[in-house]
Protein backbone atom coordinates (compact mmCIF):
# COMPACT_ATOMS: atom_id res chain seq x y z
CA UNK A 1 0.00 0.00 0.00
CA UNK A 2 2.44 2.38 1.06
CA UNK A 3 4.38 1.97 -2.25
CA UNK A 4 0.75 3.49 -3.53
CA UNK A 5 0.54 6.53 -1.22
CA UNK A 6 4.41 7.83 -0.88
CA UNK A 7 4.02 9.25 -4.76
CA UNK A 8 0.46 10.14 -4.16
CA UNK A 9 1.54 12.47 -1.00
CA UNK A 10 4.20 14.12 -2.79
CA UNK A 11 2.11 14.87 -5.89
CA UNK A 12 -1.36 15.57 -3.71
CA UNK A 13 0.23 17.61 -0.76
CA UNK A 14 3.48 18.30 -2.07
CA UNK A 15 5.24 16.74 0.45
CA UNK A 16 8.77 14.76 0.37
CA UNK A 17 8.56 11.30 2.05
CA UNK A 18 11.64 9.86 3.01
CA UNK A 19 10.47 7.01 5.82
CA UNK A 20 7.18 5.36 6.55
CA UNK A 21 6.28 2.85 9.22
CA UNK A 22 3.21 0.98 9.97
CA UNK A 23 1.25 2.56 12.84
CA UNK A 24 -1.78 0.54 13.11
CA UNK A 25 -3.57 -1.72 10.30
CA UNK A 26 -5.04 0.95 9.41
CA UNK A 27 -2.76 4.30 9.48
CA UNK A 28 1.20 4.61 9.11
CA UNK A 29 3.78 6.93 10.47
CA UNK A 30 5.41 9.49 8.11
CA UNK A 31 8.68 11.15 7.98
CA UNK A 32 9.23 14.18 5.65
CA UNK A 33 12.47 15.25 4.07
CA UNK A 34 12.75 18.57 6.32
CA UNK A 35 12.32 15.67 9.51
CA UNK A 36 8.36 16.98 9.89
CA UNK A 37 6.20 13.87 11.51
CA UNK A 38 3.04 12.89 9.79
CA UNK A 39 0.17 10.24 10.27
CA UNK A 40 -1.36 8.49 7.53
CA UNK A 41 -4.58 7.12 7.84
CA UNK A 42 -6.98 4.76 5.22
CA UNK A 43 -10.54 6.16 6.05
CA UNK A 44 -14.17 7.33 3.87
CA UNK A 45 -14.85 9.44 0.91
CA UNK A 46 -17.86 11.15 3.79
CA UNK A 47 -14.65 12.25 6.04
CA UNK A 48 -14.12 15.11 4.29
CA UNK A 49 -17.54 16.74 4.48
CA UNK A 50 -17.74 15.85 8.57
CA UNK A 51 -14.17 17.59 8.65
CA UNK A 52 -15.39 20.50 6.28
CA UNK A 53 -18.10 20.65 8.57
CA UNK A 54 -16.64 21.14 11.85
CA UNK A 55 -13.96 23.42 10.75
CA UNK A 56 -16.58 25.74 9.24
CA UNK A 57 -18.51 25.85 12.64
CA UNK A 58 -14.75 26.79 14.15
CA UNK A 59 -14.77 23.65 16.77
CA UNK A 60 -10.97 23.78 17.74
CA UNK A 61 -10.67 20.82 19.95
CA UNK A 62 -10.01 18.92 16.79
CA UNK A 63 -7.25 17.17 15.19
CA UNK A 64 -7.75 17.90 11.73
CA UNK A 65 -6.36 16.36 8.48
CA UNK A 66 -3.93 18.40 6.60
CA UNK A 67 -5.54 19.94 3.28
CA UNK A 68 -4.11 18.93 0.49
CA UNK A 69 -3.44 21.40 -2.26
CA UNK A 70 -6.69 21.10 -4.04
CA UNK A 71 -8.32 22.49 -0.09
CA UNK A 72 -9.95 19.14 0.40
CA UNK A 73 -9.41 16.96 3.74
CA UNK A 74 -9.25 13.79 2.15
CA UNK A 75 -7.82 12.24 -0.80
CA UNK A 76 -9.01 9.62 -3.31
CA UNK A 77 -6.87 6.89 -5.14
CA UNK A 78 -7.55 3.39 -6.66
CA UNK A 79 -7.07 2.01 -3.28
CA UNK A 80 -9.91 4.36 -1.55
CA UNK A 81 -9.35 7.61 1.04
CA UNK A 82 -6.48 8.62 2.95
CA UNK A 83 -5.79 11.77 4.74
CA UNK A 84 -2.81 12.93 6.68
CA UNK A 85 -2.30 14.68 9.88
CA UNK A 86 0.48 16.39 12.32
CA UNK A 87 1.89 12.89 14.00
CA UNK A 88 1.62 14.34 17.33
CA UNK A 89 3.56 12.56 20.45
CA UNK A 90 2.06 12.35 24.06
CA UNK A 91 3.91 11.77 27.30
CA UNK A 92 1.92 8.84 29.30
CA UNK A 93 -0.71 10.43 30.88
CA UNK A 94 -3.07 8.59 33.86
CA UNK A 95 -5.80 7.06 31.95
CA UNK A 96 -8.22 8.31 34.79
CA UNK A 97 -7.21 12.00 33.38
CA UNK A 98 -7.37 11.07 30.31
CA UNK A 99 -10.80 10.21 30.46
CA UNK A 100 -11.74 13.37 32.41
CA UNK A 101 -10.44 15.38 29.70
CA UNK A 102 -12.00 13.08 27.27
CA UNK A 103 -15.54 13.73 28.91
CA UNK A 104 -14.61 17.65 28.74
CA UNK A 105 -14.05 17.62 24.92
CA UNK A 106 -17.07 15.58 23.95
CA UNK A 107 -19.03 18.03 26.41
CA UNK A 108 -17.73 21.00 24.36
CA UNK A 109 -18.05 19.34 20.72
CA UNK A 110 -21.64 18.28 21.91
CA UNK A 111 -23.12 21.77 22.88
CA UNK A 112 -20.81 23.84 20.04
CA UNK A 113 -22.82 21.47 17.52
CA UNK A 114 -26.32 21.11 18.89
CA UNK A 115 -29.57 21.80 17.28
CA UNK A 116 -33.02 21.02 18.32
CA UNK A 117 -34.82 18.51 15.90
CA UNK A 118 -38.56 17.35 16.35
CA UNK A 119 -38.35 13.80 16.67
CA UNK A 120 -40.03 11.54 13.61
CA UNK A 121 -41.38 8.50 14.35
CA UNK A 122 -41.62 7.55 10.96
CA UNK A 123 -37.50 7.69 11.16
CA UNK A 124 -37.36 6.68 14.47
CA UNK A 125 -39.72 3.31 14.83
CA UNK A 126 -38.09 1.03 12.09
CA UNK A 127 -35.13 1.51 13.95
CA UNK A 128 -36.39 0.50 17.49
CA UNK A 129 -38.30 -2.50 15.90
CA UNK A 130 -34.96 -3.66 14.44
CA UNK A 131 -33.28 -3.07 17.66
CA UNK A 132 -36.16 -4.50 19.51
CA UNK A 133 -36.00 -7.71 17.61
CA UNK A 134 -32.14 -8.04 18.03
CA UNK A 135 -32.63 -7.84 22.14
CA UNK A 136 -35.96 -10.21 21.66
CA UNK A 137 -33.56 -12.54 20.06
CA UNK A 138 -30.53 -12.12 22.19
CA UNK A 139 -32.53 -12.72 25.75
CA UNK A 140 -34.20 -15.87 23.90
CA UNK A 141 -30.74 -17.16 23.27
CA UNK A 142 -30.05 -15.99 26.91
CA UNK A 143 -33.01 -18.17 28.45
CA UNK A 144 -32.79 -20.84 26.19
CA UNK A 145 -28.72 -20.93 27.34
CA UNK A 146 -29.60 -21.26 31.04
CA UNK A 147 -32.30 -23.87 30.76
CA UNK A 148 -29.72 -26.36 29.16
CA UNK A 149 -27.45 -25.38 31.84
CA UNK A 150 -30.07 -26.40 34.60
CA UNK A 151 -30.64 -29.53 33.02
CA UNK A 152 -27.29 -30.78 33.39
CA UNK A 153 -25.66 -31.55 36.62
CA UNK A 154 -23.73 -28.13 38.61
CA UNK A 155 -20.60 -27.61 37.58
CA UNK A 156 -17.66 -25.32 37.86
CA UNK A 157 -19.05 -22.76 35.31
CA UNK A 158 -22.78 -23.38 35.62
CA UNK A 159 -23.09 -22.40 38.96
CA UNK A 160 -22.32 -18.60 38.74
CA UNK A 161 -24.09 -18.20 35.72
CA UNK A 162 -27.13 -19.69 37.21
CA UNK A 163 -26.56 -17.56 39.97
CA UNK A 164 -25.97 -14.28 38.24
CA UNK A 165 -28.76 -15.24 35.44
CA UNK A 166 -31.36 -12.72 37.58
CA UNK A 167 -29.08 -9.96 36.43
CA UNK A 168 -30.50 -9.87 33.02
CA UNK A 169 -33.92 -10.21 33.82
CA UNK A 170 -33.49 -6.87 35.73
CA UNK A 171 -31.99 -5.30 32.69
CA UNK A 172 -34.91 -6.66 30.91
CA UNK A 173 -37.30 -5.58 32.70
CA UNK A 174 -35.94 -2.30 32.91
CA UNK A 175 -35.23 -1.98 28.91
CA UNK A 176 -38.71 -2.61 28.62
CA UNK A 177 -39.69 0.50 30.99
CA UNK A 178 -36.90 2.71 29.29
CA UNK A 179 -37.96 1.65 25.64
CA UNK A 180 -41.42 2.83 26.79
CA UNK A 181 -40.52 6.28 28.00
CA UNK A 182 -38.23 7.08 24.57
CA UNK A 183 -41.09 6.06 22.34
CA UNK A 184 -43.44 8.11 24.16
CA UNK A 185 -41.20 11.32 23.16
CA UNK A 186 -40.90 10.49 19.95
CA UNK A 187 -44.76 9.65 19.90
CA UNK A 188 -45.65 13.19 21.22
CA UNK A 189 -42.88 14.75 18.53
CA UNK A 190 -41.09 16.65 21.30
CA UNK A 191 -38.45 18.60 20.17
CA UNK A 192 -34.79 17.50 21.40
CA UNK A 193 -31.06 18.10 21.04
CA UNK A 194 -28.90 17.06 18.88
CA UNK A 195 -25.43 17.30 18.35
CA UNK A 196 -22.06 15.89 15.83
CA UNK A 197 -21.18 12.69 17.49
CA UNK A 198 -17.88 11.19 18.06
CA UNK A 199 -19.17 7.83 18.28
CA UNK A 200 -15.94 5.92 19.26
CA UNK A 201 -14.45 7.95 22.22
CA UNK A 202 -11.92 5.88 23.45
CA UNK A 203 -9.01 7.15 25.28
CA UNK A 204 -6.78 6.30 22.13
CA UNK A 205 -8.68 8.95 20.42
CA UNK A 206 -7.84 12.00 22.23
CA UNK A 207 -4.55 13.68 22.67
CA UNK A 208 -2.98 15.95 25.29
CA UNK A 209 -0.08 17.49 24.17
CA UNK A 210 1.57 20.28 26.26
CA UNK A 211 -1.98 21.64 27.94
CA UNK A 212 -3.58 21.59 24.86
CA UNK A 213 -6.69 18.15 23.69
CA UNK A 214 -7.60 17.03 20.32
CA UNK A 215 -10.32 14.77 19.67
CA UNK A 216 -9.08 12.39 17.07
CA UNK A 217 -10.92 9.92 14.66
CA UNK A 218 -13.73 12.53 13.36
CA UNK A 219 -14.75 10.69 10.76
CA UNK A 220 -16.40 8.23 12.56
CA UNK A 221 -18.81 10.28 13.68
CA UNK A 222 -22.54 11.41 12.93
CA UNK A 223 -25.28 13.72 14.06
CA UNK A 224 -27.08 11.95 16.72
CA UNK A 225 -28.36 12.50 20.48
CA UNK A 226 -25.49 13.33 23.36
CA UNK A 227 -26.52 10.00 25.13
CA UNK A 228 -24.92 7.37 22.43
CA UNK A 229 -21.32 9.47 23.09
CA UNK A 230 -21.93 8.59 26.75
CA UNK A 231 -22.91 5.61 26.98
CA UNK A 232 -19.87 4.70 24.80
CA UNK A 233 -17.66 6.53 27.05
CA UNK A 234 -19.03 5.20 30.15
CA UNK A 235 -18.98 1.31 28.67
CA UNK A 236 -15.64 1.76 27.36
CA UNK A 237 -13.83 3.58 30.38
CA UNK A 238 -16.23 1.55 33.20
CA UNK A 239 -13.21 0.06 34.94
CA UNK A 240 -11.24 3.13 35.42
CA UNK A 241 -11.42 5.19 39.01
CA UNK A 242 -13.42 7.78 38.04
CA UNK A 243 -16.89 8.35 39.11
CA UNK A 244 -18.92 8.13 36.54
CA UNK A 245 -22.16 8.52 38.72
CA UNK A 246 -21.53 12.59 39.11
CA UNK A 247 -19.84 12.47 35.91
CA UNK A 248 -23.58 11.91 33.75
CA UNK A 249 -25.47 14.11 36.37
CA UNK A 250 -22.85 16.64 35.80
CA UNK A 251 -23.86 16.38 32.08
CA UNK A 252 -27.49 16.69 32.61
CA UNK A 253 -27.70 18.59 35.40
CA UNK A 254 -29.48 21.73 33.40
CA UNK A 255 -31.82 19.55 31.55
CA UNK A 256 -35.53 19.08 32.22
CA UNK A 257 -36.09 16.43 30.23
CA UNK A 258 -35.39 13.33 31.34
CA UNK A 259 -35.60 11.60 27.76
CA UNK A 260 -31.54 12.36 27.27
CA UNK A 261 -30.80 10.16 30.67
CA UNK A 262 -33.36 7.64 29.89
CA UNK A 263 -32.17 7.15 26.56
CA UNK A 264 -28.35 6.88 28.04
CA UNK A 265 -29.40 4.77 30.52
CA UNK A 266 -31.06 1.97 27.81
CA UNK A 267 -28.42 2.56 25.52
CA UNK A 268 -25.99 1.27 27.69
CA UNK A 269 -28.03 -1.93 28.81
CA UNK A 270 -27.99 -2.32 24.88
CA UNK A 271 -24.27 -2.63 24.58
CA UNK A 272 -24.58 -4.98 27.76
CA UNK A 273 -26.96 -6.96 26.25
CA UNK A 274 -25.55 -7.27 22.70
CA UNK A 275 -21.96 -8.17 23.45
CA UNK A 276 -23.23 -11.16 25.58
CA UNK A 277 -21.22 -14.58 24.01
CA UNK A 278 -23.69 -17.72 24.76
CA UNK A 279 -22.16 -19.98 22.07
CA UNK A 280 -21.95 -23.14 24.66
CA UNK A 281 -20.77 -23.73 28.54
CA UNK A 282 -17.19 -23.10 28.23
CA UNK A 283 -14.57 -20.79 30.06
CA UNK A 284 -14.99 -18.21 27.39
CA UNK A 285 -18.50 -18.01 27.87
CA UNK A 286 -18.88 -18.03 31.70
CA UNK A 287 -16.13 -15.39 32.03
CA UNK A 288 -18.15 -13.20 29.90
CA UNK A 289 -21.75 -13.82 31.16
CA UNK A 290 -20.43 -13.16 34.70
CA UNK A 291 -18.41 -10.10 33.29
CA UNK A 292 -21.59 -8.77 32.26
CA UNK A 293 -24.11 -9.24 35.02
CA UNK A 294 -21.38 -7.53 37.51
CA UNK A 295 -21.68 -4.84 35.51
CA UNK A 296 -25.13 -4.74 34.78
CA UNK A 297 -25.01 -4.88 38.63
CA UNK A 298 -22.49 -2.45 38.85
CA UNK A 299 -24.74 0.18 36.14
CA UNK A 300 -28.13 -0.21 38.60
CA UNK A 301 -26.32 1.25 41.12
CA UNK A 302 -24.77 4.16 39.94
CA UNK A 303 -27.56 5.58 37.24
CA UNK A 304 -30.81 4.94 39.41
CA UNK A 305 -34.02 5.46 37.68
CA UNK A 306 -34.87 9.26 37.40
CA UNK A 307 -38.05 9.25 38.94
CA UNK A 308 -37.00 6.95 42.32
C-alpha cells in the first residue's frame, strides 16, 4: 500500500517522504524530508464533508487532516481515502485524566454542535423495531442458554451463571420500561437536542499534548443525540477510578427532560446486552456472562431510575 501513497503524497500535498512505518492496520507513520512527523490514515470518501463541517462551525478541539493542495481533507486513489495529519507525540498520561479530559471535549463538541430537531417517528420506529427484535432474540438465546445449563448436573461454570442469570432479567425488565418512556417522546414529537457525534471515544482517540486536547478519529462520527457518546464513554472507560455517577449528572444537570438520561441509561443496557457470548458452557462463555451481570449490577447502582 504504502508503495501506492508515498508518490500520491508528494504529488497531492506536495510533500517529500523519506520514511514510513506501519502505525496501526489501518494508518502509518510518516517522515518528511525537512524531519516533519506525519500520520497516515486509510478512512471514507464522507470524512471530508464531517471535517469541512466542523472546521466551518470553528470547533478547535479537533485534530484535523492536513488539506491537500486542491483544499480538500481527504484524498481519493484506486485504493480508496487517505488523509494525513500532524503525527503528534504524548507523554503517558493517567488514563483516569485522560478520560476526564476526554468527557470535557465531547461536552464542548456536543453543545458547540447542537440543534433542536422534532423527533419523527416515521425515522425513528423502524429503527427500534430492528433493535427490539435483536434484544428479543438475544434474551431468547439468553433463556434458552440457562435452561440447558439447569438440566445438566452443577458444575464449575454453571453455577455462577445460574446464579448471576437474575441480572439480566433486571436489565430486561428495565429496557422494557426505558424503551417505553423514549417512544413516548418520539410519539408526542417533542423537540430535542442534537449534536455531531464522536461515536468511538476511546481514550486512544484523544490527545494531550503540552496543555492543549484534540479529539481524534472525526470521521467516525454522525449527528445523533449526546446519550450514544456517553454511553460509549461510560462502557468503554467503566473500569477506570473515576466516578462516573456525578460524571452523567454533571452532564445533565441543566436539563428538564429526562428523555436524554433515559435514553443513556437503555443505551448502555444495549451494549450490555448485545456483546453477551452464549455460544456453549465453556470458560470463554462463563467469564463473559459473569463479566456482564457484575456490571449490569455495577450500572443499577450508579444511574438509578430518574423518577426513584
Amino acid at each position: 500500500m504504502m508503495r501506492e501513497v508515498v508518490p500520491l503524497i508528494e504529488d497531492r500535498y506536495g510533500i517529500k517522504i523519506v520514511q514510513s512505518n506501519i502505525h496501526s492496520p489501518k494508518s502509518y507513520k510518516l517522515v518528511s524530508e525537512q524531519g516533519n512527523c506525519y500520520f497516515c490514515k486509510h478512512t471514507t470518501r464522507l470524512a471530508h464533508e464531517k471535517y469541512q463541517f466542523l472546521a466551518n462551525l470553528g470547533i478547535n478541539n479537533v485534530l484535523y487532516p492536513k488539506p491537500n493542495l486542491s483544499q480538500e481533507f481527504v484524498t481519493g486513489f484506486d485504493g480508496g481515502y487517505l488523509y494525513i495529519s500532524d503525527f503528534l507525540e504524548e507523554a503517558n498520561i493517567v488514563k483516569e485524566v485522560k478520560a476526564s479530559q476526554m468527557y470535557r471535549e465531547l461536552k464542548k463538541l456536543h453543545h458547540a454542535t447542537s440543534f433542536a430537531r422534532q423527533l419523527d417517528a416515521s425515522t425513528a420506529r423502524p429503527k427500534f423495531d430492528e433493535l427490539t427484535n435483536q434484544l428479543d432474540y438475544k434474551f431468547r438465546l439468553l433463556e434458552h442458554f440457562v435452561r440447558s445449563i439447569e438440566a445438566k448436573p452443577l458444575g464449575t461454570f454453571s453455577m455462577p451463571i445460574l446464579e448471576n442469570y437474575h441480572h439480566f432479567l433486571d436489565a430486561k425488565t428495565e429496557m422494557v420500561r426505558l424503551q417505553k418512556r423514549v417512544i413516548s417522546t418520539v410519539k408526542d414529537k417533542e423537540s430535542v437536542f442534537f449534536s455531531y457525534l464522536h461515536n468511538n471515544p476511546k481514550l486512544d482517540h484523544i490527545l494531550i499534548v503540552r496543555g492543549s486536547k484534540y479529539l481524534t478519529s472525526l470521521e467516525n462520527g454522525k449527528i445523533g443525540i449526546n446519550s450514544l457518546d456517553l454511553a460509549k464513554f461510560y462502557v468503554e472507560n467503566q473500569d477506570l477510578n473515576i466516578d462516573f455517577s456525578q460524571i452523567i449528572k454533571d452532564y445533565y444537570q441543566n436539563e428538564n427532560n429526562s428523555f436524554y438520561y433515559d435514553y443513556f441509561r437503555f443505551l448502555v443496557l444495549v451494549i450490555y446486552i448485545k456483546r453477551i457470548v452464549v455460544h456453549q458452557l465453556d470458560h470463554i462463555s462463563a467469564q463473559n456472562f459473569i463479566a456482564n451481570a457484575e456490571q449490569i449490577k455495577k450500572y443499577f447502582a450508579l444511574f438509578p431510575d430518574s423518577g426513584e
